[in-house]
Protein backbone atom coordinates (compact mmCIF):
# COMPACT_ATOMS: atom_id res chain seq x y z
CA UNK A 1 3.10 -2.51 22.44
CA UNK A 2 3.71 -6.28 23.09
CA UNK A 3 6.99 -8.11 22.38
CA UNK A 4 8.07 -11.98 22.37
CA UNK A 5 11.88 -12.90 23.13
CA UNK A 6 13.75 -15.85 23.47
CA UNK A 7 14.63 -16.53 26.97
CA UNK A 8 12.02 -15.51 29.76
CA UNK A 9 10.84 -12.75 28.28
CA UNK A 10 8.55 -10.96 25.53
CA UNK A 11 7.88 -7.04 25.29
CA UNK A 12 4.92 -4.70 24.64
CA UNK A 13 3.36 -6.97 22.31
CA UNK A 14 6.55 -8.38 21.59
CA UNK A 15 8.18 -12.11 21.87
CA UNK A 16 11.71 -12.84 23.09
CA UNK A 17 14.30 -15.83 23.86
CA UNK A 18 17.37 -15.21 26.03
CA UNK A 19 20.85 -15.15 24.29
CA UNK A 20 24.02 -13.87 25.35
CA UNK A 21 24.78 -10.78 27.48
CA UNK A 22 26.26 -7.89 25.85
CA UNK A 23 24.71 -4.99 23.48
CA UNK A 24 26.44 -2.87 20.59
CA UNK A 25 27.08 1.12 21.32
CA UNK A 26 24.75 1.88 18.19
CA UNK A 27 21.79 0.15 16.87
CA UNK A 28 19.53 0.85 13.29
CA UNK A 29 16.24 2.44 13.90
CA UNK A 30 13.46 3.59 11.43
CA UNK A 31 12.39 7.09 12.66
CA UNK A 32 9.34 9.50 12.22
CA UNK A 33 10.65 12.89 12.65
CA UNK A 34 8.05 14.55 10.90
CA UNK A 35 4.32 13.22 10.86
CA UNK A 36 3.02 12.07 7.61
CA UNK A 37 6.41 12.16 6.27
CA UNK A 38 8.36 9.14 4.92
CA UNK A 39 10.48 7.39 7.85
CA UNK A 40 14.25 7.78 8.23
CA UNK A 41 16.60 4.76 8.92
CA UNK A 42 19.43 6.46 11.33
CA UNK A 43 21.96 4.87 13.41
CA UNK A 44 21.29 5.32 16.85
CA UNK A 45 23.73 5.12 19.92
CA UNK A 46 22.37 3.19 22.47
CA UNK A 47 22.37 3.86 26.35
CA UNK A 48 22.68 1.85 29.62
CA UNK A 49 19.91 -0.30 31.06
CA UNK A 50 17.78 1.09 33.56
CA UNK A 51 17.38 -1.53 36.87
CA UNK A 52 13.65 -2.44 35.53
CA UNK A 53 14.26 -2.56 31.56
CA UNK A 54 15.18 -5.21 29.40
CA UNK A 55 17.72 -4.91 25.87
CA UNK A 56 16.38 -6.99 23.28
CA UNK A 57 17.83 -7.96 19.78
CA UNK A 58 14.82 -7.62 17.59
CA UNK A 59 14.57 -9.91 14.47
CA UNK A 60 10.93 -9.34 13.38
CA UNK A 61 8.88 -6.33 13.93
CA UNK A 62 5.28 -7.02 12.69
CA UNK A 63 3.43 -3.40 10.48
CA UNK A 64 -0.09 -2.87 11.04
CA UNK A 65 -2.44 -0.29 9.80
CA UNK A 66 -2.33 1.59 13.40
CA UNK A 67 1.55 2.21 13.16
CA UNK A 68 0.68 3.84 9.53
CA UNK A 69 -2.00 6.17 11.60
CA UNK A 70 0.51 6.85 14.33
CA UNK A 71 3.21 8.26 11.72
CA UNK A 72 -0.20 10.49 10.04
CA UNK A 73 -1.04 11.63 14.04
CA UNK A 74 -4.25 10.17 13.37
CA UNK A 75 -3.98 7.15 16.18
CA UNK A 76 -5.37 7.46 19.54
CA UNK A 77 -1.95 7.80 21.02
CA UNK A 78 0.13 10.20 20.01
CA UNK A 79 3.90 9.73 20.95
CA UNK A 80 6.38 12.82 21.12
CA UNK A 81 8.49 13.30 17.71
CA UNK A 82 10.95 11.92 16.70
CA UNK A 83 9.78 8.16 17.86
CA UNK A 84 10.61 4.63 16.35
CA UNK A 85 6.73 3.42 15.47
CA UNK A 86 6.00 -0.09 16.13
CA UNK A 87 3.81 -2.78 17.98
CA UNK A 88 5.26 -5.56 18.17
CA UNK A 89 8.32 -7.54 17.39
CA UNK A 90 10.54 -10.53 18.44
CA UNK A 91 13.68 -11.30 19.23
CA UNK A 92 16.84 -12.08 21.93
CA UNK A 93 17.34 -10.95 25.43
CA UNK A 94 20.80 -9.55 25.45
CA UNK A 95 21.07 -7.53 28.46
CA UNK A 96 18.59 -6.94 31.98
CA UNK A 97 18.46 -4.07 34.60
CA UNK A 98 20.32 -5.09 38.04
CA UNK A 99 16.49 -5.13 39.37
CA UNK A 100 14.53 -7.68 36.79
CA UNK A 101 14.13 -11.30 37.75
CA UNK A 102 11.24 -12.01 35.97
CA UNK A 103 9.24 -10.00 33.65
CA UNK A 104 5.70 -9.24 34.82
CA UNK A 105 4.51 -7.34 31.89
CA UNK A 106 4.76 -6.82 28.08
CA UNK A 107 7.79 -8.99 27.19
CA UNK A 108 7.00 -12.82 26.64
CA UNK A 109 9.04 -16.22 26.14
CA UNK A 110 8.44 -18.11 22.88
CA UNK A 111 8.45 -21.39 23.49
CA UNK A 112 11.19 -23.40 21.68
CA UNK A 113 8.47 -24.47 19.07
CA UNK A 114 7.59 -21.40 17.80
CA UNK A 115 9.92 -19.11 15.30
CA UNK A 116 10.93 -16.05 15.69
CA UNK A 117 8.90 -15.19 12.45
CA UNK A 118 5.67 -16.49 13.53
CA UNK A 119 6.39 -15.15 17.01
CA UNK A 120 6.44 -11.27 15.50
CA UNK A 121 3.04 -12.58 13.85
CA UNK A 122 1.31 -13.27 17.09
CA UNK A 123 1.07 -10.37 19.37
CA UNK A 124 -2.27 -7.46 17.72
CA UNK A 125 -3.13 -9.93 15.46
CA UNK A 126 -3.88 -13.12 17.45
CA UNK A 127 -4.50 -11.17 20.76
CA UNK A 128 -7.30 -9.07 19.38
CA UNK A 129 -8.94 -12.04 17.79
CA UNK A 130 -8.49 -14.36 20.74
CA UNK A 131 -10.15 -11.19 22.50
CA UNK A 132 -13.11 -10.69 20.00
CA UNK A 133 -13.96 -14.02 19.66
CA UNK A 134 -13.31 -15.28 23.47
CA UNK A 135 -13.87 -12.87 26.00
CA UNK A 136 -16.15 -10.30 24.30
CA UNK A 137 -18.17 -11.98 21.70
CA UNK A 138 -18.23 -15.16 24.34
CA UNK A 139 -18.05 -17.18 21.44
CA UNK A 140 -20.46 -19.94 21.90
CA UNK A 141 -19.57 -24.28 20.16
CA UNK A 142 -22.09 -24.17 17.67
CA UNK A 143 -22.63 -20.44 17.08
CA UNK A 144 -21.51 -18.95 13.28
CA UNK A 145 -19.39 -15.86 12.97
CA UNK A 146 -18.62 -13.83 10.25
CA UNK A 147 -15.37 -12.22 9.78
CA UNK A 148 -14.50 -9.15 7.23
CA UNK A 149 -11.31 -8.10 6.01
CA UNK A 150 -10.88 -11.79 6.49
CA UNK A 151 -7.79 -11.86 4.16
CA UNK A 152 -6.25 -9.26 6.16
CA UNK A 153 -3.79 -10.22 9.58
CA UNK A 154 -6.85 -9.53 11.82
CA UNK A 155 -8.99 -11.26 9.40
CA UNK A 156 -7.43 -14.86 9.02
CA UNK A 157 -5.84 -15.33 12.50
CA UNK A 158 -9.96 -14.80 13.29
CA UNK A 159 -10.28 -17.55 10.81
CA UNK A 160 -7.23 -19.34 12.16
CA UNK A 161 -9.06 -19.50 15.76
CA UNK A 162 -12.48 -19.48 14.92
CA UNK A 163 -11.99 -22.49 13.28
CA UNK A 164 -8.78 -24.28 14.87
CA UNK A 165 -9.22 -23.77 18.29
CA UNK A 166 -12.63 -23.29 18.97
CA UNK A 167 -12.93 -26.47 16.21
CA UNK A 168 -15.42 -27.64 13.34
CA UNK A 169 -17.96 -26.00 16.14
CA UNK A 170 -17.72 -22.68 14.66
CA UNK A 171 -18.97 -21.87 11.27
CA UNK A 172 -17.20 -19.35 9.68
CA UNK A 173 -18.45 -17.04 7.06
CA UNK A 174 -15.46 -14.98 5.76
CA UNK A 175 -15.89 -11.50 3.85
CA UNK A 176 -13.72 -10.13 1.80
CA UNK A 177 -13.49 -7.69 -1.34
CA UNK A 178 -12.20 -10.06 -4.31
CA UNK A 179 -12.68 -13.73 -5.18
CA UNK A 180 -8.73 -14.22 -4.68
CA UNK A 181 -8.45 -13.05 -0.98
CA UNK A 182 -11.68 -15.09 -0.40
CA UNK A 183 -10.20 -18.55 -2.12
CA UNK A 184 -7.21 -17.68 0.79
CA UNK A 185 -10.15 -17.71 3.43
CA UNK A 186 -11.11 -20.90 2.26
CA UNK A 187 -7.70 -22.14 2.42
CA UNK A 188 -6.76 -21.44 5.86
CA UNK A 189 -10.48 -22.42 7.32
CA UNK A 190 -13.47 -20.60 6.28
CA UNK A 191 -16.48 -22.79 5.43
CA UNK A 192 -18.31 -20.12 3.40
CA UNK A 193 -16.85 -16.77 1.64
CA UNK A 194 -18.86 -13.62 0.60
CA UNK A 195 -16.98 -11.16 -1.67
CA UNK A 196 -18.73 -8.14 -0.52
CA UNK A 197 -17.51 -6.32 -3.31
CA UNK A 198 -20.12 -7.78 -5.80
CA UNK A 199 -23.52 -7.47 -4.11
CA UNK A 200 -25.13 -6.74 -0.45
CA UNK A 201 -23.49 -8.50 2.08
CA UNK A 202 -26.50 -8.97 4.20
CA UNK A 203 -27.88 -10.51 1.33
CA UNK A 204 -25.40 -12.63 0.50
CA UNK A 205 -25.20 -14.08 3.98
CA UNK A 206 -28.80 -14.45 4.09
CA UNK A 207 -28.33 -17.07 1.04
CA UNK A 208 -25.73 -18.79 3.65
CA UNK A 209 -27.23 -18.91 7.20
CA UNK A 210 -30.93 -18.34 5.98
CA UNK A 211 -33.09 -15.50 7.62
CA UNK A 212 -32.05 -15.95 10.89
CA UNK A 213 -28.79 -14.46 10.42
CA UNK A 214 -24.97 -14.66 12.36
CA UNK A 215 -24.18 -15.35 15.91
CA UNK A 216 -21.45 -13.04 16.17
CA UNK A 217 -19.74 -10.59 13.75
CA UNK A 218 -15.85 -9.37 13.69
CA UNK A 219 -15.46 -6.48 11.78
CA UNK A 220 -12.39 -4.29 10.98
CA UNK A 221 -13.26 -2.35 7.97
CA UNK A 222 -16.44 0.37 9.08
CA UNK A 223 -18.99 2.45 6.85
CA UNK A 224 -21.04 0.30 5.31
CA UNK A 225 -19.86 -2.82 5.81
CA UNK A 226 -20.19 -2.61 9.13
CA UNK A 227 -23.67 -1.32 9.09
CA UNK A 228 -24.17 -4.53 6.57
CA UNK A 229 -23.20 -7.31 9.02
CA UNK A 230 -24.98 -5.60 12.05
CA UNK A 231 -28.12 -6.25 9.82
CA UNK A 232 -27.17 -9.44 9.15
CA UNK A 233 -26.99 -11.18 13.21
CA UNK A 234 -29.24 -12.86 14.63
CA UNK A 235 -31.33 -12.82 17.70
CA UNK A 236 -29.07 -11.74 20.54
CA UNK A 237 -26.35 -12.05 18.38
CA UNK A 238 -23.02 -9.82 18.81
CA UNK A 239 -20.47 -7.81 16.55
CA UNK A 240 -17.14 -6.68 17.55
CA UNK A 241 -15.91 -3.12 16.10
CA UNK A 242 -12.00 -3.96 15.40
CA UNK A 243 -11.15 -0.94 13.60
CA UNK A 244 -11.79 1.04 10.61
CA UNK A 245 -9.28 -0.32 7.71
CA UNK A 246 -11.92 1.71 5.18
CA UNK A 247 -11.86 4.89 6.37
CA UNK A 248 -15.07 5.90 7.23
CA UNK A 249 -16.69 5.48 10.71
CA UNK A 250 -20.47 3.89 10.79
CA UNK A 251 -23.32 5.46 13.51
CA UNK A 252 -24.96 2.65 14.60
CA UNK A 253 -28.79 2.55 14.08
CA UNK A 254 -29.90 1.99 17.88
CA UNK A 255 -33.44 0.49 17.19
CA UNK A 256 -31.80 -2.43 15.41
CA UNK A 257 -29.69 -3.35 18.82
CA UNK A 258 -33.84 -2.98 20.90
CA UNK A 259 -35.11 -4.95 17.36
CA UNK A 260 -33.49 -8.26 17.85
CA UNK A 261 -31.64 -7.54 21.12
CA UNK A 262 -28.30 -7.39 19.63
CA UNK A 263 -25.00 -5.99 20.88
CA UNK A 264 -22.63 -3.69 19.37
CA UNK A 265 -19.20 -3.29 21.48
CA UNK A 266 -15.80 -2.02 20.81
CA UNK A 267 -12.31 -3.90 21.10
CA UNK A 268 -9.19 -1.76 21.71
CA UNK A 269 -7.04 -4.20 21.84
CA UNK A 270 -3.73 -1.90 23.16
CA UNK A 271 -6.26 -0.64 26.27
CA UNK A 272 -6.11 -3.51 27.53
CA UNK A 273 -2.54 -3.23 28.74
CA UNK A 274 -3.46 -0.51 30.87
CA UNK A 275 -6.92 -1.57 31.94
CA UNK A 276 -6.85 -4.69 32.34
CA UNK A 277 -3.33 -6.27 32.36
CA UNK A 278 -4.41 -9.71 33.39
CA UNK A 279 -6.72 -10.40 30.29
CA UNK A 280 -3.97 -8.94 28.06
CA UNK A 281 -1.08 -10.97 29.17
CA UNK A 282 -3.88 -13.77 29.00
CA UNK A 283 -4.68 -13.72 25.34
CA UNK A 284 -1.00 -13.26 24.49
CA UNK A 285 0.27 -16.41 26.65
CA UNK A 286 -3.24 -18.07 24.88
CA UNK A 287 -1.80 -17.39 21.53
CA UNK A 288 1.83 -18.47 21.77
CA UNK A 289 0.29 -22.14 23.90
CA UNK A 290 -2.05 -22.22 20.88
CA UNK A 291 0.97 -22.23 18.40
CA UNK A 292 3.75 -24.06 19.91
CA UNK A 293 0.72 -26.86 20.31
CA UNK A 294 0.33 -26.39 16.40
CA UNK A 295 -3.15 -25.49 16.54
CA UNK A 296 -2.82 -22.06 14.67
CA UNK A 297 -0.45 -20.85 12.02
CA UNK A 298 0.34 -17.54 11.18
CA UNK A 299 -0.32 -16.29 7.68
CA UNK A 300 2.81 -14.04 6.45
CA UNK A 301 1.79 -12.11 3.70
CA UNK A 302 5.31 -10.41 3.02
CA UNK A 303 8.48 -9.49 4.56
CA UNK A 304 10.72 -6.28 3.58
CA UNK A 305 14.05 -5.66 5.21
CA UNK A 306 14.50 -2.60 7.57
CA UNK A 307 15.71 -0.08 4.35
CA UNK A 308 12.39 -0.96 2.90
CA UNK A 309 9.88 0.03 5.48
CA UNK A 310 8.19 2.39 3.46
CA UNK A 311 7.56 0.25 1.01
CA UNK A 312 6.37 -2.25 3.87
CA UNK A 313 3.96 0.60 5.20
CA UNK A 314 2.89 1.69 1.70
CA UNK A 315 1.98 -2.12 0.70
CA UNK A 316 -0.29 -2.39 4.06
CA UNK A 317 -1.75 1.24 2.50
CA UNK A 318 -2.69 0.00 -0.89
CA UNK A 319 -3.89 -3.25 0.68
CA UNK A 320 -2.14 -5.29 -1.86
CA UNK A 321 -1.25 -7.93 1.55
CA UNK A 322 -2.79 -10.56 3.04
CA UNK A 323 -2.24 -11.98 6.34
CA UNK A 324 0.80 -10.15 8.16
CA UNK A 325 3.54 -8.22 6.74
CA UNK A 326 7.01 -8.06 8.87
CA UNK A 327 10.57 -6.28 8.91
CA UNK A 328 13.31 -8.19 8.89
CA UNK A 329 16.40 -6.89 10.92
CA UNK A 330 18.59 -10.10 10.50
């Protein structure tokens, strides 16, 4: 998880700012007792501070598609039940262990800029495309890159720094499956849109970029689509596997990566934390620099309060949002 917090601080994925010291003897937290059951919202007393942790007041808690597969048991991790599910959020410092001075992993400060609401927006989102398109893909001035899903969270902040911080450099081809979520593409950067729903994508990008195909391809949806835009890159070109928002799980045809010497790699974004912590605090302090300076802007689809998280998780489920949808705790 990553956190942002007012203050010196943001956690997991999440993003803080320091307020006043202090912390209530319950708090509300929405619970998954049972897997693939709906979530419970229980009050929940609330213990000291260990020397090393950190109490935050969380204001925003962003939902993604993995917290929906951690509830179902069908994420890579599997946390012991009951758990509060949940990658990132924002909020306020309110209290700190006798030991912590500084924070030296998982909990970053928003810079005064930035709002709490965007801030919750940031963390799996913007990290795994600032990860995609920087340090795997090695995104190249000049290259084109075509994004699926691109209406989703992943999708547009790809868009967002395809486009806005790597500049008018990168061409952007955007995919998506209906002619509204690809006139929102458009709208927050995308020079081209394919709606993959009506035709062959490879085909359709072919029409685009000509025969000689995409530099580098993000894709968070599987099956076929993915098998789609790995036919459609170019010499030495690259595509990122983000996840699998349509269910099915693509084997990837090995002669076409010896063909035109093309390469197929993974991003787990979360792994990073453990692998590699350098890189991942790195893409999250790139992210928050990138939109206190105003060059990207988070895309909030929705926001539910707390009592509706169901709702929240079953409106990610049907796909009916675009961008990022967030709980409100405030």
């Amino acid at each position: 998880m990553a956190a942002v917090a007012r203050g010196p601080w943001l956690s997991r994925a999440w993003l803080c700012r320091r307020a006043g010291p202090g912390c209530g003897r319950h708090y509300r937290a929405a619970l998954c007792a049972e897997l693939k059951q709906p979530l419970a919202i229980e009050e929940v007393a609330s213990r000291p501070v260990r020397p090393h942790e950190v109490r935050v007041d969380v204001h925003f808690c962003g939902v993604n598609f993995a917290d929906i597969l951690v509830c179902r048991g069908q994420y890579q991790e599997k946390p012991q039940l009951p758990f509060t599910p949940g990658m990132e959020f924002s909020g306020t410092v309110l209290e700190t262990g006798t030991d912590v001075s500084t924070v030296k992993e998982t909990l970053w400060q928003i810079p005064e800029r930035v709002p709490l609401r965007e801030a919750a927006a940031l963390p799996v989102s913007y990290g795994t495309a600032v990860l995609a398109l920087e340090h795997r893909a090695r995104t190249r001035p000049g290259e084109t890159v075509l994004v699926t899903a691109a209406a989703g969270a992943t999708g547009l902040a790809v868009i967002d720094v395809a486009t806005n911080v790597l500049q008018a450099q990168v061409f952007v081809i955007a995919a998506t499956g209906s002619d509204e979520k690809c006139k929102l593409a458009m709208q927050k950067g995308a020079q081209s849109t394919v709606n993959y729903s009506q035709g062959s994508l490879k085909e359709a990008v072919r029409k685009l970029v000509g025969s000689a195909g995409v530099n580098v391809a993000i894709d968070t949806v599987g099956g076929d689509v993915f098998l789609e835009a790995l036919r459609s890159l170019a010499w030495e070109g690259r595509i990122v596997v983000v996840g699998f928002a349509g269910g099915n799980i693509a084997s990837v045809p090995a002669n076409l990566l010896l063909l035109k010497n093309i390469s197929a790699m993974g991003l787990y974004w979360g792994r990073y934390k453990e692998q590699s912590f350098p890189v991942f605090s790195r893409t999250l302090s790139s992210a928050l620099q990138y939109c206190q300076q105003g060059r990207i802007q988070p895309h909030i689809g929705a926001v539910f309060k707390l009592e509706e998280v169901n709702d929240a998780f079953l409106h990610v489920i049907q796909r009916k949002s675009t961008g990022k949808v967030l709980i409100s705790l405030k």
